[in-house]
C-alpha atoms as a PDB file:
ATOM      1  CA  UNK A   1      15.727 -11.683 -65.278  1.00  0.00           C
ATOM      2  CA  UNK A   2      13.425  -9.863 -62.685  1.00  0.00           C
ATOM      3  CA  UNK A   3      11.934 -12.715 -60.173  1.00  0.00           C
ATOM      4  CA  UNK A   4       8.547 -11.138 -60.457  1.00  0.00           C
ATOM      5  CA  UNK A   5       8.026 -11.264 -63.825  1.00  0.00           C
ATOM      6  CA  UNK A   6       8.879 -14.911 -63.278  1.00  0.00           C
ATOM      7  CA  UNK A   7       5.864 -14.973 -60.348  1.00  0.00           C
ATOM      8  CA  UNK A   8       3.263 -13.661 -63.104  1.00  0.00           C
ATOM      9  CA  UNK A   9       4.180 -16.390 -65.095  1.00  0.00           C
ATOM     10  CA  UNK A  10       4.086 -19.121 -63.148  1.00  0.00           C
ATOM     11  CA  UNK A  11       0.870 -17.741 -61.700  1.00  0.00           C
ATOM     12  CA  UNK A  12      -0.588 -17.456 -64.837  1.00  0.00           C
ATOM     13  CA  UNK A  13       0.013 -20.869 -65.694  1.00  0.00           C
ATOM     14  CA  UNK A  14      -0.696 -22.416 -62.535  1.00  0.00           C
ATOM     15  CA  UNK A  15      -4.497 -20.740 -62.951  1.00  0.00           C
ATOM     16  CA  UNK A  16      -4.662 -20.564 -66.665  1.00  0.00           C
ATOM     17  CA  UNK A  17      -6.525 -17.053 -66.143  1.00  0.00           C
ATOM     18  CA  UNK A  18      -4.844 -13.797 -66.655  1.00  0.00           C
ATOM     19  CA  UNK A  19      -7.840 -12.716 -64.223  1.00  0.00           C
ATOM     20  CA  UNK A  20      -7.696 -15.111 -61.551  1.00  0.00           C
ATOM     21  CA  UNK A  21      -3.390 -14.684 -61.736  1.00  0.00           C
ATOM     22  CA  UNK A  22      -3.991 -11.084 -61.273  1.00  0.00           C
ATOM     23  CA  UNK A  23      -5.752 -11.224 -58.391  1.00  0.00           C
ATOM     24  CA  UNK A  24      -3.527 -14.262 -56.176  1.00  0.00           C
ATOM     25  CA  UNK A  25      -0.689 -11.459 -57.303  1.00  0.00           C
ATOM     26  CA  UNK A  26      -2.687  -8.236 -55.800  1.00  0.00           C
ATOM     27  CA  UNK A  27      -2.087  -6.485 -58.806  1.00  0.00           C
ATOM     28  CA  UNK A  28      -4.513  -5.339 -62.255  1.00  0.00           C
ATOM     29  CA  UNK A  29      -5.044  -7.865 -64.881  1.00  0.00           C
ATOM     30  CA  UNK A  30      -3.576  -4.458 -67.386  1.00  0.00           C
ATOM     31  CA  UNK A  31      -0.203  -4.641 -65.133  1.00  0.00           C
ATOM     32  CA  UNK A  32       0.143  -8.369 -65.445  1.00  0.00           C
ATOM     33  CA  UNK A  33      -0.284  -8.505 -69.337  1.00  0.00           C
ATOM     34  CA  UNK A  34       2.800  -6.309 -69.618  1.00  0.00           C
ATOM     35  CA  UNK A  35       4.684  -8.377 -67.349  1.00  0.00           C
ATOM     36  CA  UNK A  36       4.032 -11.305 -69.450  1.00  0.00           C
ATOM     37  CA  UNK A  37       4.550  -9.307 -72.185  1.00  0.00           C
ATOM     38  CA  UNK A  38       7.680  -7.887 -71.028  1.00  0.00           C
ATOM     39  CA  UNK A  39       8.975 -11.695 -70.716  1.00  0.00           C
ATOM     40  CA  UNK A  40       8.425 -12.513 -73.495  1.00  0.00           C
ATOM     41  CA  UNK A  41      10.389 -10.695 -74.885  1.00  0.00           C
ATOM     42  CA  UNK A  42      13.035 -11.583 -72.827  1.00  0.00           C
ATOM     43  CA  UNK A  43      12.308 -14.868 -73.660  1.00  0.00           C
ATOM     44  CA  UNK A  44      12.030 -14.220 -77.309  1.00  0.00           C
ATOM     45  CA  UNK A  45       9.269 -16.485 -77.522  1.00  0.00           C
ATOM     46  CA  UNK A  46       5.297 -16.455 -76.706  1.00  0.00           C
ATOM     47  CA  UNK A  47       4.662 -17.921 -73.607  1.00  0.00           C
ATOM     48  CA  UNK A  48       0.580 -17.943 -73.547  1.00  0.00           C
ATOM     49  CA  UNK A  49      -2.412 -18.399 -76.301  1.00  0.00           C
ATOM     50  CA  UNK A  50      -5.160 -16.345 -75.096  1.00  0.00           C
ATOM     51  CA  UNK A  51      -8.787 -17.600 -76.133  1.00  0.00           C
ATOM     52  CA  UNK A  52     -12.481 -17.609 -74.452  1.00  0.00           C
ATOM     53  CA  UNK A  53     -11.258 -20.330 -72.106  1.00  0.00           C
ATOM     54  CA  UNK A  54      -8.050 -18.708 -70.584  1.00  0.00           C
ATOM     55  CA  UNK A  55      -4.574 -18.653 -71.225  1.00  0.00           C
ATOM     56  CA  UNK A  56      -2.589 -21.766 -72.440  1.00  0.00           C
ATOM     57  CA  UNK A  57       0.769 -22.724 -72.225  1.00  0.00           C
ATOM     58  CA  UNK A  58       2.819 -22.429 -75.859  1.00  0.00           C
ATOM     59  CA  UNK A  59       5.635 -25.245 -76.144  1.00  0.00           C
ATOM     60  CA  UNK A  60       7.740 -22.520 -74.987  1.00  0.00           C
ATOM     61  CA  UNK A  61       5.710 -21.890 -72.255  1.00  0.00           C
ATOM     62  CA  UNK A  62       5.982 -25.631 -71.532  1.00  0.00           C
ATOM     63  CA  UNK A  63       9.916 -25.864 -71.653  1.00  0.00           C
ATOM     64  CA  UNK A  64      10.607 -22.593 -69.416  1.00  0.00           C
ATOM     65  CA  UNK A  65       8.066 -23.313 -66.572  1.00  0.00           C
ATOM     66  CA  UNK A  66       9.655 -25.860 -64.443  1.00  0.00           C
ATOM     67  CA  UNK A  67      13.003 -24.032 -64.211  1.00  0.00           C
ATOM     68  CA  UNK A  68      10.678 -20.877 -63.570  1.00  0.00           C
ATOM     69  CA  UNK A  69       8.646 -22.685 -60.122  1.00  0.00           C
ATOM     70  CA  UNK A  70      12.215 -23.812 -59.513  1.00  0.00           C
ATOM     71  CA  UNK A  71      13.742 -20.589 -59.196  1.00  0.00           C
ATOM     72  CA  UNK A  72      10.291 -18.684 -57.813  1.00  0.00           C
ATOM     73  CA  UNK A  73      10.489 -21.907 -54.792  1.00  0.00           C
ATOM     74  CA  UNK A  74      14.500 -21.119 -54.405  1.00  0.00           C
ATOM     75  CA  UNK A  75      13.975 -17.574 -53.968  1.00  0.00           C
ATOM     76  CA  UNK A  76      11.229 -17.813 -51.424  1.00  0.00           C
ATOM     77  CA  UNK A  77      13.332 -20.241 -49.626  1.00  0.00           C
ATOM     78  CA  UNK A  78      16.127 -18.104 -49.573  1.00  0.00           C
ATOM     79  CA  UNK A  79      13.623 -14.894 -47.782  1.00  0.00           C
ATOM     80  CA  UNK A  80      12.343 -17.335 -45.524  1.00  0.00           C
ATOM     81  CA  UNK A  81      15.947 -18.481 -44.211  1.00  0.00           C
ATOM     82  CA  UNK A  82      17.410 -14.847 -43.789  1.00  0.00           C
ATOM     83  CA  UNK A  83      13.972 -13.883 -42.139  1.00  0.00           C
ATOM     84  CA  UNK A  84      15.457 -17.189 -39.911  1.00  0.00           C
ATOM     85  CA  UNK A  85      18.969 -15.955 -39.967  1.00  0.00           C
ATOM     86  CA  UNK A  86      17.849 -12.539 -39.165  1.00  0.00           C
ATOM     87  CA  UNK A  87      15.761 -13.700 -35.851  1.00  0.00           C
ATOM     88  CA  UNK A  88      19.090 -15.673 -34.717  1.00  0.00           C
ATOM     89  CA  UNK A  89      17.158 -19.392 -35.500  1.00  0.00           C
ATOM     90  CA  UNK A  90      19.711 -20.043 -37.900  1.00  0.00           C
ATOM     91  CA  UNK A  91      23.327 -19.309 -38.601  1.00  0.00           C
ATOM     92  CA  UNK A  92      27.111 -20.606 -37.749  1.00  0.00           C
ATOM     93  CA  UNK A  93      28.438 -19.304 -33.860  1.00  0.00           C
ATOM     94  CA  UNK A  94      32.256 -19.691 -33.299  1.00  0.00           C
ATOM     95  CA  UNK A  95      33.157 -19.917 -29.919  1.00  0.00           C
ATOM     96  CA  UNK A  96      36.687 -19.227 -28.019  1.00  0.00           C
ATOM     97  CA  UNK A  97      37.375 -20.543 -24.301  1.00  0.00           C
ATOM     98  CA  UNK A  98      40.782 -20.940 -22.434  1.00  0.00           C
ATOM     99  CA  UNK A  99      41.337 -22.774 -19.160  1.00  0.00           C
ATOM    100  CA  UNK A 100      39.703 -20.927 -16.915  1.00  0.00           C
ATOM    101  CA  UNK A 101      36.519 -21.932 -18.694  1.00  0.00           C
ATOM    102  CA  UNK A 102      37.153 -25.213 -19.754  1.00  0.00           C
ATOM    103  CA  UNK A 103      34.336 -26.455 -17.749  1.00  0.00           C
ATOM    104  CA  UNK A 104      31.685 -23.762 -17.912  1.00  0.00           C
ATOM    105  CA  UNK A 105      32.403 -23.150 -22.019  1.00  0.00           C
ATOM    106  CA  UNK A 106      31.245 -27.059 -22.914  1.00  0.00           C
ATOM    107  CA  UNK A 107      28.229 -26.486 -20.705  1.00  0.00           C
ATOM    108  CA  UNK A 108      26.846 -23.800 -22.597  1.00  0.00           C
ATOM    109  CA  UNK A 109      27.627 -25.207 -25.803  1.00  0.00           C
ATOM    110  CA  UNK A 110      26.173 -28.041 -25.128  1.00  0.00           C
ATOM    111  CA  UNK A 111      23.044 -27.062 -23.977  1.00  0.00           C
ATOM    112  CA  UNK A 112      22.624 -24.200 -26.930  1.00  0.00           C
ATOM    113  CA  UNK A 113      22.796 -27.080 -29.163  1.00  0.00           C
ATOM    114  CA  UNK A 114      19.864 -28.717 -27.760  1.00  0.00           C
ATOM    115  CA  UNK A 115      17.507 -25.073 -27.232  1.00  0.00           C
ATOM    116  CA  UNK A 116      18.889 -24.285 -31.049  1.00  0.00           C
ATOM    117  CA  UNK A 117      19.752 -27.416 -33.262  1.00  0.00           C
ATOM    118  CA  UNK A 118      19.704 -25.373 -36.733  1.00  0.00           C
ATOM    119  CA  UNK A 119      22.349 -23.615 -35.716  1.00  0.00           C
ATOM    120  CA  UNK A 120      26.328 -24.800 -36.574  1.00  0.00           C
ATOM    121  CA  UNK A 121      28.240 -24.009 -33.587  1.00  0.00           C
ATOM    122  CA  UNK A 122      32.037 -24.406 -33.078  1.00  0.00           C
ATOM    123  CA  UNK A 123      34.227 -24.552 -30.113  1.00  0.00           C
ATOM    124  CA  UNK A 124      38.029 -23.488 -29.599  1.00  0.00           C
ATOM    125  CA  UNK A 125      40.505 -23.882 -27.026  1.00  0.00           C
ATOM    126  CA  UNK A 126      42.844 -20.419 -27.297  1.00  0.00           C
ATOM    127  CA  UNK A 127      44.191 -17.817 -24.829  1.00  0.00           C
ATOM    128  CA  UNK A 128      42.456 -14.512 -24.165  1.00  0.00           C
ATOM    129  CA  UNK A 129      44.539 -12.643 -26.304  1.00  0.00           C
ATOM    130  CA  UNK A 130      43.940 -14.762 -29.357  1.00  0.00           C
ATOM    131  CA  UNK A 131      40.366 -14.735 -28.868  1.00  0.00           C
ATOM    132  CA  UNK A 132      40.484 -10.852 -28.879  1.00  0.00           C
ATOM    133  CA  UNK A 133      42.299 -10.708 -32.002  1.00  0.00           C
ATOM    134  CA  UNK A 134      39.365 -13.275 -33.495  1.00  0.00           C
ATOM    135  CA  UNK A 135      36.802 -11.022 -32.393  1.00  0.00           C
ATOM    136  CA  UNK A 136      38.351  -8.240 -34.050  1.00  0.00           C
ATOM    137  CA  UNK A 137      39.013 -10.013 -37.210  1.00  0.00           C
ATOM    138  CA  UNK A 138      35.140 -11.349 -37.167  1.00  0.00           C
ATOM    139  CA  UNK A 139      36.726 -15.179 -37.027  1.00  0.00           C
ATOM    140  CA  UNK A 140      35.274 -15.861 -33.994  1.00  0.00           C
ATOM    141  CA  UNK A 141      31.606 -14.789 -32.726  1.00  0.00           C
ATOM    142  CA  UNK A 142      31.852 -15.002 -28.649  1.00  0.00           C
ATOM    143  CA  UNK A 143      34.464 -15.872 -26.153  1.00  0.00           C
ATOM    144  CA  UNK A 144      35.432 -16.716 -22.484  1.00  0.00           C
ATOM    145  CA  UNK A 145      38.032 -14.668 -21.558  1.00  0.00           C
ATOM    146  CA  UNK A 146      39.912 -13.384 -18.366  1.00  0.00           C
ATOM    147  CA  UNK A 147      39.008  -9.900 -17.444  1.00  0.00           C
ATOM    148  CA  UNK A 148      39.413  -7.199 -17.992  1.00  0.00           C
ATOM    149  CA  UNK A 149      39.471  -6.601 -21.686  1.00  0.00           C
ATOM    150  CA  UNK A 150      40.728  -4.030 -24.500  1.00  0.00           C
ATOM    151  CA  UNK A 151      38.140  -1.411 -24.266  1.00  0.00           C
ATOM    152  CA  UNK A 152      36.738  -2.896 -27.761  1.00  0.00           C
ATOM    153  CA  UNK A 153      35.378  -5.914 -26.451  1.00  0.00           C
ATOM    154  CA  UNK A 154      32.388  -6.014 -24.640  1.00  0.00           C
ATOM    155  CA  UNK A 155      32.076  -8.430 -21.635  1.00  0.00           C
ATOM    156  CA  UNK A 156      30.105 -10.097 -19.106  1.00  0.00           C
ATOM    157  CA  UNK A 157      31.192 -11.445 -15.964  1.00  0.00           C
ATOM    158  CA  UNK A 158      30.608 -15.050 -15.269  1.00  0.00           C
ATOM    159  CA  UNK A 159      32.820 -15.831 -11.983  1.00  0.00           C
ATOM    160  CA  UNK A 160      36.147 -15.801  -9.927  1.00  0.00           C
ATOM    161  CA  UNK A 161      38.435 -18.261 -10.659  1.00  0.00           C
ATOM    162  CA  UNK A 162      41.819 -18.523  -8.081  1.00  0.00           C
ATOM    163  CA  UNK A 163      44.797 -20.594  -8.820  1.00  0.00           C
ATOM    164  CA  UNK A 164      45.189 -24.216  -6.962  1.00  0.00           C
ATOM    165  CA  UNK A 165      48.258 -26.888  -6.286  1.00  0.00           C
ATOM    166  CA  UNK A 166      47.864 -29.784  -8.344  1.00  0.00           C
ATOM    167  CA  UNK A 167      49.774 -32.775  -6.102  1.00  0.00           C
ATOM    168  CA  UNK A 168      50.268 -36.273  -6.566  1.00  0.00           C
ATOM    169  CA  UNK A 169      47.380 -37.848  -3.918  1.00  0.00           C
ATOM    170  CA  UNK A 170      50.248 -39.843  -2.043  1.00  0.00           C
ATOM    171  CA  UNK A 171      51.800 -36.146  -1.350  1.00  0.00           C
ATOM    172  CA  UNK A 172      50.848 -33.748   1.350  1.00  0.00           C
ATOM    173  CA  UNK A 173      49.123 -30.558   1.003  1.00  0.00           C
ATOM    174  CA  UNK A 174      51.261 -27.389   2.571  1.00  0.00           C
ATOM    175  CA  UNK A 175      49.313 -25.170   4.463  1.00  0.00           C
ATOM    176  CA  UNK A 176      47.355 -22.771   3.506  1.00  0.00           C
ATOM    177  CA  UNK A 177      49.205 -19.722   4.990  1.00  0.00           C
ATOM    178  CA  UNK A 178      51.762 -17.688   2.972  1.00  0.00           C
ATOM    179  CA  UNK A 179      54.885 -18.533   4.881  1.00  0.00           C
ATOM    180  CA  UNK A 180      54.175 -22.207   4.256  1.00  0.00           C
ATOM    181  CA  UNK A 181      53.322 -21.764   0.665  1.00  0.00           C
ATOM    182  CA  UNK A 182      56.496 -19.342   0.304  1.00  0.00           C
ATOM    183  CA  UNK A 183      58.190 -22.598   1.601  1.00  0.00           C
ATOM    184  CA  UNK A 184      56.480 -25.126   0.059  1.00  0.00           C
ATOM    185  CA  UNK A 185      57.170 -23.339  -3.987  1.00  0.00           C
ATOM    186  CA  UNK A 186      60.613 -21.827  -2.815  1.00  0.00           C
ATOM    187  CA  UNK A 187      63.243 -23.962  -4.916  1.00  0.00           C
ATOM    188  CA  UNK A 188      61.069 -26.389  -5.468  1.00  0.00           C
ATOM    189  CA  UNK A 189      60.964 -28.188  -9.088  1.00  0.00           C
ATOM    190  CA  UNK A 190      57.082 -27.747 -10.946  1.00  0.00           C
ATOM    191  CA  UNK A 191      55.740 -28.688 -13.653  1.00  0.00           C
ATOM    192  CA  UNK A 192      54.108 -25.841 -16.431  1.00  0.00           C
ATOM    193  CA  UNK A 193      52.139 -25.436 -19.470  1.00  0.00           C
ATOM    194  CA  UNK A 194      54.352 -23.276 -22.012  1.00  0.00           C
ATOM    195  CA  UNK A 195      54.032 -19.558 -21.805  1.00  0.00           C
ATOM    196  CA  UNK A 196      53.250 -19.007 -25.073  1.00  0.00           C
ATOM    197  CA  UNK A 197      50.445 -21.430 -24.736  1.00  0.00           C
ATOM    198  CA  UNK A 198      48.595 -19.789 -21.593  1.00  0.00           C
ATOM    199  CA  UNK A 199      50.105 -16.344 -20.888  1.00  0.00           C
ATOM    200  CA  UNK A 200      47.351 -15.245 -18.695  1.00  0.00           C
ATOM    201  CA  UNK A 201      48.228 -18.216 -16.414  1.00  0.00           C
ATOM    202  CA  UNK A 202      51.842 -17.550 -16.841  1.00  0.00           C
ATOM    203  CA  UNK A 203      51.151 -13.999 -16.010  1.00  0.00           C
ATOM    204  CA  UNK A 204      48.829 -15.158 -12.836  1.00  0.00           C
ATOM    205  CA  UNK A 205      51.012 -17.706 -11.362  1.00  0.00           C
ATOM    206  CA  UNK A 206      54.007 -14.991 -11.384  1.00  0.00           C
ATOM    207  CA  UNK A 207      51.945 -12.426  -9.374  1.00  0.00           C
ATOM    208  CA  UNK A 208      51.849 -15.386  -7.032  1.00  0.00           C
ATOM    209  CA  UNK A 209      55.037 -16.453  -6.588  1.00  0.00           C
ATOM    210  CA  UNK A 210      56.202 -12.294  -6.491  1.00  0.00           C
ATOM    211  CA  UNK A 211      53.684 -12.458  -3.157  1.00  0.00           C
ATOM    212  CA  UNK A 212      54.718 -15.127  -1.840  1.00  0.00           C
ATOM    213  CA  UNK A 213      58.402 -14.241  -2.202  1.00  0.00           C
ATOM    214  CA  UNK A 214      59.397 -18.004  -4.055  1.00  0.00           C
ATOM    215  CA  UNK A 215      61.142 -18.855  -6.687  1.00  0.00           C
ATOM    216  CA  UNK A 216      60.720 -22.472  -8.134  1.00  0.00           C
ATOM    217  CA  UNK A 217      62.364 -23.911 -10.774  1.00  0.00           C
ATOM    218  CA  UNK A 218      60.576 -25.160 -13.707  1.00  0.00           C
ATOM    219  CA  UNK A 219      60.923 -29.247 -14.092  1.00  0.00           C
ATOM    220  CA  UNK A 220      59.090 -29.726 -16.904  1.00  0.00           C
ATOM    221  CA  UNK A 221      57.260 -27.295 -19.652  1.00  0.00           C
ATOM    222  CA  UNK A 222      54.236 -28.606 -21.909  1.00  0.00           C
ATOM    223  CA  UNK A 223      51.991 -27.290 -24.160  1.00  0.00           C
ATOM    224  CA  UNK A 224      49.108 -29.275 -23.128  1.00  0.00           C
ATOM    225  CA  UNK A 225      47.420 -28.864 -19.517  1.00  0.00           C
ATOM    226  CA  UNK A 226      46.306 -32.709 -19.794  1.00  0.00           C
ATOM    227  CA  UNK A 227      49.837 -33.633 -20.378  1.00  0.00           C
ATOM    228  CA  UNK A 228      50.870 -31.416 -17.135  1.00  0.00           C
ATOM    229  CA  UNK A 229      48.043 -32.978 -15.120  1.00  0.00           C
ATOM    230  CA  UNK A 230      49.353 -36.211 -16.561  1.00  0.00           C
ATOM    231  CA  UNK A 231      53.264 -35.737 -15.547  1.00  0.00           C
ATOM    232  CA  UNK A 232      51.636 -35.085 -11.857  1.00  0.00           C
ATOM    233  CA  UNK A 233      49.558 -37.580 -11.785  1.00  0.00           C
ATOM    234  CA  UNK A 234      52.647 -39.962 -12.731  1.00  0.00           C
ATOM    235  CA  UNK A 235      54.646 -38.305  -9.592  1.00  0.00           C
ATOM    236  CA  UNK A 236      56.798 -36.308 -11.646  1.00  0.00           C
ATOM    237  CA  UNK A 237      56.499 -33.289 -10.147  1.00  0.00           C
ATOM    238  CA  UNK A 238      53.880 -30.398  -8.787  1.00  0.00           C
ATOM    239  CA  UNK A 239      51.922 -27.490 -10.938  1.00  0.00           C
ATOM    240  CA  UNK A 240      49.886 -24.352 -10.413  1.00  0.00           C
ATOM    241  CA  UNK A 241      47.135 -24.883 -12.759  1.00  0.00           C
ATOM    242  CA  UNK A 242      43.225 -23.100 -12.653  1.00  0.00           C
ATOM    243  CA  UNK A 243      41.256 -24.176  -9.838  1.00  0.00           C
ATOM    244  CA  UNK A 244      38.388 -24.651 -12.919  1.00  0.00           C
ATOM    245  CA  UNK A 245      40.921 -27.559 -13.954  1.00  0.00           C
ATOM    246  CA  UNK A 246      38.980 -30.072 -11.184  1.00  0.00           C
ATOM    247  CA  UNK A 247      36.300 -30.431 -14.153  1.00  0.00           C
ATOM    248  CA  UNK A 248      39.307 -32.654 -15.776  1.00  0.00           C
ATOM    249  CA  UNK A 249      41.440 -34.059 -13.086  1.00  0.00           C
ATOM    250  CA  UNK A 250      43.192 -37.571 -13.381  1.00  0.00           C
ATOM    251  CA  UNK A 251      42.965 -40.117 -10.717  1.00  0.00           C
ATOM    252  CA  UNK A 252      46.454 -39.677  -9.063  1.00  0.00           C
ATOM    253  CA  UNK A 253      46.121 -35.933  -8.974  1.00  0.00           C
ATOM    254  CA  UNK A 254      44.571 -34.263  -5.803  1.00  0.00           C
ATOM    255  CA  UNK A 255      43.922 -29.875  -6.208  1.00  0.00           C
ATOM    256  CA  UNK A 256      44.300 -27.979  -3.601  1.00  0.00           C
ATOM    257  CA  UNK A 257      42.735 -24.023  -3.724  1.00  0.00           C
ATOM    258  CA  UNK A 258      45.570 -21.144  -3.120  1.00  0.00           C
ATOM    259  CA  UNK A 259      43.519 -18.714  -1.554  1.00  0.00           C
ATOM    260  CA  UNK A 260      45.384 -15.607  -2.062  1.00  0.00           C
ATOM    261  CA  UNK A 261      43.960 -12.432  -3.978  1.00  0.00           C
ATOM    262  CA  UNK A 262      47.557 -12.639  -5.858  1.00  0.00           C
ATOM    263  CA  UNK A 263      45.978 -16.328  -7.001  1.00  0.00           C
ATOM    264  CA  UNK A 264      42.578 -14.850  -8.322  1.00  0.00           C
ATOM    265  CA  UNK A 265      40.866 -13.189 -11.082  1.00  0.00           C
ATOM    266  CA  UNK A 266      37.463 -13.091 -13.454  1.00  0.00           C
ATOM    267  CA  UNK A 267      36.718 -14.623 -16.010  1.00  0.00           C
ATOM    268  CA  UNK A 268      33.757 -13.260 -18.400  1.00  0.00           C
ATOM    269  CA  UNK A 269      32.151 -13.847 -21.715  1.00  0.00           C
ATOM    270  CA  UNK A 270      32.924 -11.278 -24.555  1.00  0.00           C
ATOM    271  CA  UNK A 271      32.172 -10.293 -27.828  1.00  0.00           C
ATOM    272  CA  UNK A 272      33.512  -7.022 -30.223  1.00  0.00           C
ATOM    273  CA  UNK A 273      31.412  -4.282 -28.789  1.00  0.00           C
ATOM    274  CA  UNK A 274      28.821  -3.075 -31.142  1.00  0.00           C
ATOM    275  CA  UNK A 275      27.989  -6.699 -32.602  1.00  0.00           C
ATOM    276  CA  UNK A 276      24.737  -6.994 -32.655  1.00  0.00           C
ATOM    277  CA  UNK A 277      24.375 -10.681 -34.477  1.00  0.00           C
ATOM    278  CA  UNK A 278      21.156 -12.446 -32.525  1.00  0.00           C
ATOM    279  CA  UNK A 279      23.474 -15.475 -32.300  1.00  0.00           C
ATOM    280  CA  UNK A 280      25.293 -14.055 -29.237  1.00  0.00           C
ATOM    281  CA  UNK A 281      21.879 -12.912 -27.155  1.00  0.00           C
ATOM    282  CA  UNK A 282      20.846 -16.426 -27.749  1.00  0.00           C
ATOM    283  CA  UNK A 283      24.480 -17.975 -26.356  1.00  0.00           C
ATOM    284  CA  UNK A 284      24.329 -15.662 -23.360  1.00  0.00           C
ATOM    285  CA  UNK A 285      21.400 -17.066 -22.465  1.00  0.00           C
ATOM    286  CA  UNK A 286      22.722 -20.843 -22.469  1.00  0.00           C
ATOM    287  CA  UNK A 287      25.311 -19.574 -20.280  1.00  0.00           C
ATOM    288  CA  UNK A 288      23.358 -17.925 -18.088  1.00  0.00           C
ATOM    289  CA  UNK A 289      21.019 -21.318 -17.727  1.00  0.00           C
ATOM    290  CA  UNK A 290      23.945 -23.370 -17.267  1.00  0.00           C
ATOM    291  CA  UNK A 291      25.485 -21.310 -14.566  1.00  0.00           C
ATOM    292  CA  UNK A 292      25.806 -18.416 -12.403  1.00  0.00           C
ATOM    293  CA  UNK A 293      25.760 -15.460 -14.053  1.00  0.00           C
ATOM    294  CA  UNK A 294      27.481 -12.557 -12.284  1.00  0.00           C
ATOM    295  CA  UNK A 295      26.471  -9.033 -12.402  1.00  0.00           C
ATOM    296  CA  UNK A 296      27.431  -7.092 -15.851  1.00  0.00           C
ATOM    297  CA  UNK A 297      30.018  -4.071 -15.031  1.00  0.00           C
ATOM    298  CA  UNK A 298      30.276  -1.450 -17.020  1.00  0.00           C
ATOM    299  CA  UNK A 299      28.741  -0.108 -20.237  1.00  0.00           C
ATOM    300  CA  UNK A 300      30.400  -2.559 -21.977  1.00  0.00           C
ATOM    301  CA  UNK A 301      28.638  -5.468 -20.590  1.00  0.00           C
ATOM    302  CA  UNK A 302      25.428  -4.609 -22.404  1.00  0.00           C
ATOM    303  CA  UNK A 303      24.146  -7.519 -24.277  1.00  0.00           C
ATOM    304  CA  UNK A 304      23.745  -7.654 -28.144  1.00  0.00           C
END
């Protein structure tokens, strides 16, 4: 069933004049006949009675029409929303973020949804290395990430993030030089989220402690950074957590920056290079308005 034999027929019935349907088509009254023929055959039934006054609908005609506009409206419908889905004003956006970004990946979300309401977007807490697997496998759309990344994935830097102390607020701070730190973490019991669960901060916090020349022993080992914030909070212990992680501090809990290059790093949006969905132009901008945007490196930071 071709949809534009379907489009002389309705239009022929709508006007009742193989004339005046021939010309709201842009095509000759000879070319439309045939299509009607053509369709009727198809339909194995007459669709029109032709007379001095125009065209009429048969019973046949009758009974096929409305499922006929139906499908004609449907169809339209359909060009209109990939014209929409095309230009990036509708569509579904998954989006990855880890710690480091648990505070600037709800900001963006939140204020794409308001610029771009149509559009289903989805948030996920994961490391980087999941979310580059989920960009590879198309499951996920954009991420925030810690830099750098597999030469697949393009990027864009956002920021520095640095590891901090998290403290109970009835403890004291150590200094902030290395030989007090060295002191402070040497031996000393902390509290951790699981390995498995954030290897990049596992990873970061060991290039700190390597520095520093300490070796503390681990207390207690979640899966959940809440539930370490919560075990400080409670005076069971100390943790290293992302400096980002003051967007969600409990009362009890007072962060202190470690302001060491061993304690920093970047942390970037990213996407599978060569993705050129309209979707992730249209996030980038949300995080751009919602915070400082540092300057792309690379030709991999070049923006979809």
């Amino acid at each position: 069933m071709e949809l534009r034999l379907l489009r002389s027929f309705v239009a022929v019935a709508e006007t009742g004049n193989f004339g005046l349907a021939a010309t709201s088509l842009s095509t000759t009254q000879s070319n439309l006949t045939k299509q009607i023929q053509l369709l009727e055959r198809q339909a194995g039934s007459q669709l029109f009675t032709r007379g001095r006054h125009g065209a009429a609908l048969t019973t046949a005609g009758e009974t096929l029409l409305a499922d006929a506009i139906d499908l004609v409206r449907r169809a339209d419908a359909l060009a209109q929303r990939m014209d929409r889905v095309a230009a990036g004003a509708e569509g579904v956006l998954n989006v990855g973020f880890g710690m480091s970004a648990i505070d600037a990946a709800p900001r963006a979300v939140a204020h794409f949804r308001t610029k771009h309401p149509a559009i289903d977007i989805g948030l996920e807490d994961m490391s980087s290395s999941a979310q580059f697997q989920a960009l590879r496998s198309g499951t996920l759309s954009l991420g925030f990430v810690r830099l750098p990344a597999p030469p697949d994935i393009a990027t864009r830097m956002i920021r520095r993030d640095r590891l901090a102390l998290a403290i109970p607020s009835a403890e004291s701070a150590p200094a902030a030089t290395r030989e007090a730190l060295q002191q402070y973490f040497d031996g000393r019991p902390i509290i951790r989220l699981e390995p498995t669960r954030g290897p990049g901060l596992t990873a970061q916090t060991s290039t700190l402690f390597t520095d520093l020349g300490a070796h503390p022993n681990v207390l207690y080992q979640t899966s959940d950074l809440l539930t370490v914030l919560a075990l400080v909070a409670a005076g069971a212990g100390s943790a290293v957590v992302p400096a980002s992680t003051a967007a969600i501090i409990p009362e009890g809990v007072h962060l202190v920056p470690i302001n060491r290059e061993s304690s920093m790093w970047s942390i970037g949006t990213a996407w599978l290079a060569g993705n050129t969905d309209p979707l992730i132009r249209l996030f980038l901008e949300s995080v751009e308005a919602t915070g400082p945007l540092a300057e792309a490196t690379g030709s991999s930071a070049q923006t979809p």
